[in-house]
C-alpha atoms as a PDB file:
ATOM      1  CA  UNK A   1       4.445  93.617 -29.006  1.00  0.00           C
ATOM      2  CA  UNK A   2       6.814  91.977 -26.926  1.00  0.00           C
ATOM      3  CA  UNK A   3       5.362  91.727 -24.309  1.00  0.00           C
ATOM      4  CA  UNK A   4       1.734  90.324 -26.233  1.00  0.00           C
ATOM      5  CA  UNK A   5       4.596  87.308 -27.307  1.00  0.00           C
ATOM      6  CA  UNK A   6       5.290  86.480 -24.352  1.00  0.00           C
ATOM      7  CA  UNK A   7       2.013  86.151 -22.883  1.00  0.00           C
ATOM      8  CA  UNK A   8       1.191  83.828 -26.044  1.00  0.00           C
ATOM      9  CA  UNK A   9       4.044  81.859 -25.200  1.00  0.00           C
ATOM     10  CA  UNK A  10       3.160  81.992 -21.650  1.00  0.00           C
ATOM     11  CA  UNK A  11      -0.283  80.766 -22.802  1.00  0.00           C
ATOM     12  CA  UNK A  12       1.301  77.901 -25.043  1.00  0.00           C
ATOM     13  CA  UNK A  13       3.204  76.651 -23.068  1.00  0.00           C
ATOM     14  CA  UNK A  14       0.640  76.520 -19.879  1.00  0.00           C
ATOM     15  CA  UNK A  15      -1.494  74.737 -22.614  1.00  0.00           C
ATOM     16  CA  UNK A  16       0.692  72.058 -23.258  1.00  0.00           C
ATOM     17  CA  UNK A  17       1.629  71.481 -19.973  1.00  0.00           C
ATOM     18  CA  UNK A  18      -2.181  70.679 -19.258  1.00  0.00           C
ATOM     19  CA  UNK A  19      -2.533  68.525 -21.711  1.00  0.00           C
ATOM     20  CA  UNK A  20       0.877  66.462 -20.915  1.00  0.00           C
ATOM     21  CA  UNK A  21      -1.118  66.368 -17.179  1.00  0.00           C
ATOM     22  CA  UNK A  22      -4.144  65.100 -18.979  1.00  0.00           C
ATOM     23  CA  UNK A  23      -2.929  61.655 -20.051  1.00  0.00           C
ATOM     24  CA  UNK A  24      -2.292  61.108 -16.586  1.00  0.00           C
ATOM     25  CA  UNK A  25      -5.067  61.472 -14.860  1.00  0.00           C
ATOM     26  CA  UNK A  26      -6.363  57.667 -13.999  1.00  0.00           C
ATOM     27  CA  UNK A  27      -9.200  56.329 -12.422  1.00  0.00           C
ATOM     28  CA  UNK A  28      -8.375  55.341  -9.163  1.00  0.00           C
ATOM     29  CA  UNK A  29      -8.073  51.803  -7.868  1.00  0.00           C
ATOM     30  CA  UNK A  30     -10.042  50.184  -4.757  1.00  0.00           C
ATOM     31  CA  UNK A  31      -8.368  50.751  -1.754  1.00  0.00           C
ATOM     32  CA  UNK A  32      -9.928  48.763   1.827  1.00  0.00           C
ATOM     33  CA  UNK A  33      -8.876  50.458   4.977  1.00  0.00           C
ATOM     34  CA  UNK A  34     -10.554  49.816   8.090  1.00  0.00           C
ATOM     35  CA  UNK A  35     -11.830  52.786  10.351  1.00  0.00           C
ATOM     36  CA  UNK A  36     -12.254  52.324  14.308  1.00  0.00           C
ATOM     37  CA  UNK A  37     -15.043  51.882  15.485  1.00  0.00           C
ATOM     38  CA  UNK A  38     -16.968  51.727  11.679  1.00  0.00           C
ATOM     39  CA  UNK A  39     -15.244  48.625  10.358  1.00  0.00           C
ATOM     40  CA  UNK A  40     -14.331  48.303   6.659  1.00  0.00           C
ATOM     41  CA  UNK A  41     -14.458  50.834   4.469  1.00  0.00           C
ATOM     42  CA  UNK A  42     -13.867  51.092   0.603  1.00  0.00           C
ATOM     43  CA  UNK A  43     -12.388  54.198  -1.039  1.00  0.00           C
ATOM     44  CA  UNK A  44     -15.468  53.889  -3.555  1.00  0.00           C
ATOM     45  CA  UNK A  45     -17.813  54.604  -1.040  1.00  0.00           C
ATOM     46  CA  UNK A  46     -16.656  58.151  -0.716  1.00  0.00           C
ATOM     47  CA  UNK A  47     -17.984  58.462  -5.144  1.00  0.00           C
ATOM     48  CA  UNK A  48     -19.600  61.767  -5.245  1.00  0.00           C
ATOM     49  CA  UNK A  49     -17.067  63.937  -3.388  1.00  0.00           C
ATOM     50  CA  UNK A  50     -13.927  65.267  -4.234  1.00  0.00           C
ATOM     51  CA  UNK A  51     -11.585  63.218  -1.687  1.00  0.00           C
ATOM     52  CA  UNK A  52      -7.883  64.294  -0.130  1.00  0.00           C
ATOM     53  CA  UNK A  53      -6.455  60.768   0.584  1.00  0.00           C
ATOM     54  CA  UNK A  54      -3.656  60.893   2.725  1.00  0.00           C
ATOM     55  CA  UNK A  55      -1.270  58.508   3.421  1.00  0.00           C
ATOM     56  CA  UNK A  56       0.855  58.619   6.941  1.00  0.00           C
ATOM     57  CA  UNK A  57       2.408  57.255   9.922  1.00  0.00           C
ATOM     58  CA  UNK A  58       0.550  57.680  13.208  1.00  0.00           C
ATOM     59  CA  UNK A  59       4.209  58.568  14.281  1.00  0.00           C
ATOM     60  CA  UNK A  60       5.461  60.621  11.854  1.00  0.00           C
ATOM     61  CA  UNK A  61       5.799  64.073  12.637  1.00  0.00           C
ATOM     62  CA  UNK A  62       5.888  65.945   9.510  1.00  0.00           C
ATOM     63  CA  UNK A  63       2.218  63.623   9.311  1.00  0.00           C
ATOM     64  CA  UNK A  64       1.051  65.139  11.968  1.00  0.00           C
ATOM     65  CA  UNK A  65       1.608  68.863  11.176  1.00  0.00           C
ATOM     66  CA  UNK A  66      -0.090  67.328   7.370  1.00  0.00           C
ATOM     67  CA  UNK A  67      -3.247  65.790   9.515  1.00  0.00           C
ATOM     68  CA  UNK A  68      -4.037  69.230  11.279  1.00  0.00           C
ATOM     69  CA  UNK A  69      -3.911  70.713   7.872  1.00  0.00           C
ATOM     70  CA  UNK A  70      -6.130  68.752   6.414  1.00  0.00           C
ATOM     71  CA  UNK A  71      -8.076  69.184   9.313  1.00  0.00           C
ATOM     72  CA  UNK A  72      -8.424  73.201   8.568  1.00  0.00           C
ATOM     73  CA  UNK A  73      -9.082  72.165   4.592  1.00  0.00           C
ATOM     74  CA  UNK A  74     -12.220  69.529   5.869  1.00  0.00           C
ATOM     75  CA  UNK A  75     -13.709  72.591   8.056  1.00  0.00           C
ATOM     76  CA  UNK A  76     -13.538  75.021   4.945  1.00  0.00           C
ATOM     77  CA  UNK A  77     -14.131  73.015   2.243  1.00  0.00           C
ATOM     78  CA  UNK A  78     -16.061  69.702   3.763  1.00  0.00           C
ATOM     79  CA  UNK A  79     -19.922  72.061   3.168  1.00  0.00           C
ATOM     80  CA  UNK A  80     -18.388  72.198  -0.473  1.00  0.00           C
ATOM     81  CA  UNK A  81     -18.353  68.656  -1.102  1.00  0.00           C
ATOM     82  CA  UNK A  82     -14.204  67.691   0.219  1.00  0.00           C
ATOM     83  CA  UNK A  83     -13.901  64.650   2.510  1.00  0.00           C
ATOM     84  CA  UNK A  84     -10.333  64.636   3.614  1.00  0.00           C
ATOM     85  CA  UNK A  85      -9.435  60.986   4.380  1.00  0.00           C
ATOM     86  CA  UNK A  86      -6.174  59.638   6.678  1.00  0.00           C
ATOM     87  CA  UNK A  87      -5.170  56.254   6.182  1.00  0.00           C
ATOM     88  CA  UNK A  88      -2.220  55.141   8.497  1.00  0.00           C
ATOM     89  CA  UNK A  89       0.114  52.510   6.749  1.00  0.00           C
ATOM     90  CA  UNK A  90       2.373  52.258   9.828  1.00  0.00           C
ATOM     91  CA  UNK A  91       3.270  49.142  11.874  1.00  0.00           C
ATOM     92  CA  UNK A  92       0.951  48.685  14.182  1.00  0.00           C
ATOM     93  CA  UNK A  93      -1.318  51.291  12.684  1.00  0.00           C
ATOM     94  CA  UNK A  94      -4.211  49.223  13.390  1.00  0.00           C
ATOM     95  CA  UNK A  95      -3.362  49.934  17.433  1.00  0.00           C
ATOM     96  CA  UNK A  96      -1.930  53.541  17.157  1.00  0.00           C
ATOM     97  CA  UNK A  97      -4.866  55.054  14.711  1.00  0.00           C
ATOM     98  CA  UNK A  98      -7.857  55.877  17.343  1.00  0.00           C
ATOM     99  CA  UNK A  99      -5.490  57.563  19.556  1.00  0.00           C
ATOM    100  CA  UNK A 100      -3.748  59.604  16.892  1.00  0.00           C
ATOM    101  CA  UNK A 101      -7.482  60.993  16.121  1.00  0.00           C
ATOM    102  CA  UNK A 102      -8.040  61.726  19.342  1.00  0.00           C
ATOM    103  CA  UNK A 103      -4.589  63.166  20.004  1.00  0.00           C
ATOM    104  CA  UNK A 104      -4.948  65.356  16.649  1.00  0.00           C
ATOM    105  CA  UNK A 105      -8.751  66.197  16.750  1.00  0.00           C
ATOM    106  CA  UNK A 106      -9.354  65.170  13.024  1.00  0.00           C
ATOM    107  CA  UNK A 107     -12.262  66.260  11.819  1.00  0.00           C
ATOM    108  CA  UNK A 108     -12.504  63.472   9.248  1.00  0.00           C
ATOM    109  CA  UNK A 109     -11.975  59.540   9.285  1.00  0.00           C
ATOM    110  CA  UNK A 110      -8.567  58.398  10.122  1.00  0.00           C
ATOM    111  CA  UNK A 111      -7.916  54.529   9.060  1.00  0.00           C
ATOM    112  CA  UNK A 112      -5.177  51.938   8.793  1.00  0.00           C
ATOM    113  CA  UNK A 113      -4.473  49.385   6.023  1.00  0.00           C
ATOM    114  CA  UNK A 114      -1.357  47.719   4.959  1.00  0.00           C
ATOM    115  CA  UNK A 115       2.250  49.517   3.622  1.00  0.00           C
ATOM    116  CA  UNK A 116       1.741  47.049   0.663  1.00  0.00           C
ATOM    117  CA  UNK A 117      -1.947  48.385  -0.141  1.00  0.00           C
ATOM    118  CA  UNK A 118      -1.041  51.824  -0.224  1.00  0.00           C
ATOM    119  CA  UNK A 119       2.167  51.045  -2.828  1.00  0.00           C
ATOM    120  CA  UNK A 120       0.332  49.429  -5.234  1.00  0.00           C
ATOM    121  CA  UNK A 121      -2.721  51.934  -5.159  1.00  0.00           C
ATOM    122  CA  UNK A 122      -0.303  54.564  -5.664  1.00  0.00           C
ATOM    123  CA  UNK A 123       2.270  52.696  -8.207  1.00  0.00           C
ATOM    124  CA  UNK A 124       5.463  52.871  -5.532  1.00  0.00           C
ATOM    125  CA  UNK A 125       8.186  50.545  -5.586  1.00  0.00           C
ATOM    126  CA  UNK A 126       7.662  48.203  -1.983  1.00  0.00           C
ATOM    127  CA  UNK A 127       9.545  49.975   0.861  1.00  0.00           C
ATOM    128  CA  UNK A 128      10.506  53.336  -1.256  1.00  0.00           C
ATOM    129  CA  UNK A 129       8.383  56.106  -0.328  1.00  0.00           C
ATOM    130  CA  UNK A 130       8.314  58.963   1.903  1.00  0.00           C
ATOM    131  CA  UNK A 131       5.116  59.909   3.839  1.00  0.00           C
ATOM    132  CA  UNK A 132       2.917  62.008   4.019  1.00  0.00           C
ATOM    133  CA  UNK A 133       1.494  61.028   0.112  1.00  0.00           C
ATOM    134  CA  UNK A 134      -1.169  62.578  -0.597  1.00  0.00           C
ATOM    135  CA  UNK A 135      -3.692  62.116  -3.667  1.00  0.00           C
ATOM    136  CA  UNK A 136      -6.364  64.139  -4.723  1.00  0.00           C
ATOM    137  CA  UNK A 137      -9.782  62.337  -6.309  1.00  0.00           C
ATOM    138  CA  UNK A 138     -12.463  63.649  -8.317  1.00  0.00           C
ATOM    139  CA  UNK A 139     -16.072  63.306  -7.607  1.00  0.00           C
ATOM    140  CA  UNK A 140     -16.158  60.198 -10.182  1.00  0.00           C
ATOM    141  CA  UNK A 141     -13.152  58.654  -8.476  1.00  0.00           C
ATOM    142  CA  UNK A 142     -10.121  59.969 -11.289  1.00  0.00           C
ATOM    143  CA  UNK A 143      -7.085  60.693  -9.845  1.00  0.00           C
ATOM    144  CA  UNK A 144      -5.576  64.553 -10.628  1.00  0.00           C
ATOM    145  CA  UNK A 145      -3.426  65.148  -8.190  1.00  0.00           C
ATOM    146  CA  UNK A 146      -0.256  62.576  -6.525  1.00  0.00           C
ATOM    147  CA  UNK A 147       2.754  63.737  -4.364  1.00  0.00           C
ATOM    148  CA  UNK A 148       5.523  61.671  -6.021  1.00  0.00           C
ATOM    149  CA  UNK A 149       7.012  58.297  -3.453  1.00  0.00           C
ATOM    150  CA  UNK A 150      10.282  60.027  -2.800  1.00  0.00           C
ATOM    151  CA  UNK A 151      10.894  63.693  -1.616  1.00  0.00           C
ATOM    152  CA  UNK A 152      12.808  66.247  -3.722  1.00  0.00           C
ATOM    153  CA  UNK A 153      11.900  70.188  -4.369  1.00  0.00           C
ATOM    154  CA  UNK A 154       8.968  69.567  -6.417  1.00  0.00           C
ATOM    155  CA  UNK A 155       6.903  67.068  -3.489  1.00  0.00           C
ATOM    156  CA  UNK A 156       7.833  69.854  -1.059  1.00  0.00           C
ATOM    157  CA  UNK A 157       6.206  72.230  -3.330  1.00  0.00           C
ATOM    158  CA  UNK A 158       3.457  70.154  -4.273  1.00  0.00           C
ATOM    159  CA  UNK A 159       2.832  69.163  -0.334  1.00  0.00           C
ATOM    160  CA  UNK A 160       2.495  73.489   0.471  1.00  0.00           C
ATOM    161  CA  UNK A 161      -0.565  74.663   1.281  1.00  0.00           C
ATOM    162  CA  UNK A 162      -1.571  77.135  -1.169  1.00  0.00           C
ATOM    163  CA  UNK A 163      -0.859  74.414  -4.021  1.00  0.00           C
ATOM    164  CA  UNK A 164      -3.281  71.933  -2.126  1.00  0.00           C
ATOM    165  CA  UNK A 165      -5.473  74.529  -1.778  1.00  0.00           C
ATOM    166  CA  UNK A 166      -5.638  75.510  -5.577  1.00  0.00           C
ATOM    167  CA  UNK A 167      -5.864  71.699  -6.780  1.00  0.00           C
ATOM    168  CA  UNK A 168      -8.951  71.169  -4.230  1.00  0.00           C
ATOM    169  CA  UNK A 169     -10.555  74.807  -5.560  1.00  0.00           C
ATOM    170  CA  UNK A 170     -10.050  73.136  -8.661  1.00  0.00           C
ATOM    171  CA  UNK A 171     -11.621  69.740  -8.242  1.00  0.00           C
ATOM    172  CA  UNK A 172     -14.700  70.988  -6.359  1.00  0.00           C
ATOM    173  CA  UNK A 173     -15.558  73.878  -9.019  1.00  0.00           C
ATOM    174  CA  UNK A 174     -15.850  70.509 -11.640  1.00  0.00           C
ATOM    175  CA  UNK A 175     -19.696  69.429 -11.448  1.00  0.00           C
ATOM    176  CA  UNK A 176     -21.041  66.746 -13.114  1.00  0.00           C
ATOM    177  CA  UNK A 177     -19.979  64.073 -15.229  1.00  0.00           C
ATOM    178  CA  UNK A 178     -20.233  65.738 -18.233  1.00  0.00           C
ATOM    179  CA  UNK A 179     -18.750  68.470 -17.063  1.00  0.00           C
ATOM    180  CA  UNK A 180     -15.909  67.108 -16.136  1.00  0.00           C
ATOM    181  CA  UNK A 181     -15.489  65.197 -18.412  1.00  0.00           C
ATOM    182  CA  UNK A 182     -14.925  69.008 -20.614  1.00  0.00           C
ATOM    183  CA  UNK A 183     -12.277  69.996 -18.321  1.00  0.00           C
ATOM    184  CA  UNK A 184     -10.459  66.812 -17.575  1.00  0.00           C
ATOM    185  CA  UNK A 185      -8.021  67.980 -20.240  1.00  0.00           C
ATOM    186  CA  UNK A 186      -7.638  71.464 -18.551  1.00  0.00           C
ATOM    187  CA  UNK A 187      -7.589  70.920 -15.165  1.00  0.00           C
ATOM    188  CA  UNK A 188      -5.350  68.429 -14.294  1.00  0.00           C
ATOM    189  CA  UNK A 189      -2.117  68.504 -11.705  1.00  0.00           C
ATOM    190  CA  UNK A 190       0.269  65.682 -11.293  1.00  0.00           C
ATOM    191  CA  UNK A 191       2.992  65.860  -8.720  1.00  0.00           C
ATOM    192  CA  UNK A 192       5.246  63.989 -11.448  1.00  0.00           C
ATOM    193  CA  UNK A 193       5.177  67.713 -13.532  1.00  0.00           C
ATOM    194  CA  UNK A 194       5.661  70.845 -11.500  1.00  0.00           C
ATOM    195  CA  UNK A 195       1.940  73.036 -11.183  1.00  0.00           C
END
């Protein structure tokens, strides 16, 4: 018996924590980034697949190590339907972006755009974040998944790999519109709450 109680609470409470999550999903704003050698792009251009944005400095280390991880996700889970995305928000990103692709042998786009585009797609404070960020889109461009702008125990948690690997398993098992739109209330992880 006791143990049947605390599975129902377990149960409860997972419940309620999903739906807290739910109110925050969000459609996701534009974002412009320009890619080497293709020119503008649009963030809205990538509708249709679930899409790991990630947000770093072409000098960053710990960016690095993120980029050839996302690099392993975009081989396994790019026949799926994931396009991993790297937008550098660096000075001089612009000049730094086509060698840092090279250097790192992405096997996805990596782009530049402004510090200032990034904060206010994401909702950061100008100046106060940490990178990598990283954001995780659904195939109808909602927004389930944001590391928070400022590193504590629950970003380093939320940046590991078997969490990113769960929220992606999650987003590309959703199909259609109507589908999702069922499980938007259930499947639903927002760095702000611990997963």
């Amino acid at each position: 018996m006791k143990k049947m109680l605390a599975s129902l609470a377990g149960v409860v409470l997972g419940m309620s924590l999903l739906a807290a999550d739910a109110a925050n999903v969000r459609k996701a704003p534009e974002l412009a980034f320009t890619i080497p050698g293709q020119g503008p792009k649009l963030l809205s251009q990538y509708r249709g697949k679930v899409v790991a944005l990630e947000f770093i400095f072409t000098t960053c280390p710990h960016c690095q190590a993120a980029s050839r991880l996302m690099t392993k996700l975009q081989n396994e889970y790019g026949q799926r339907g994931l396009q991993v995305l790297d937008v550098a928000v660096n000075q001089n990103a612009d000049l730094l972006v086509e060698n840092f692709q090279k250097d790192f042998q992405t096997s996805f786009p990596v782009g530049w755009t402004q510090a200032s585009q990034m904060e206010a797609f994401m909702g950061f404070s100008p100046g106060r974040f940490v990178v990598p960020q990283l954001v995780l889109i659904d195939r109808n461009g909602y927004i389930h998944y944001q590391t928070p702008a400022t590193e504590d125990a629950n970003w380093d948690k939320l940046m590991k790999e078997e969490t990113i690997r769960q929220h992606i398993d999650e987003l590309l098992s959703l199909g259609s519109t109507a589908e999702q739109n069922g499980h938007r209330s259930s499947h639903v992880a927002n760095a702000k709450k611990s997963s």
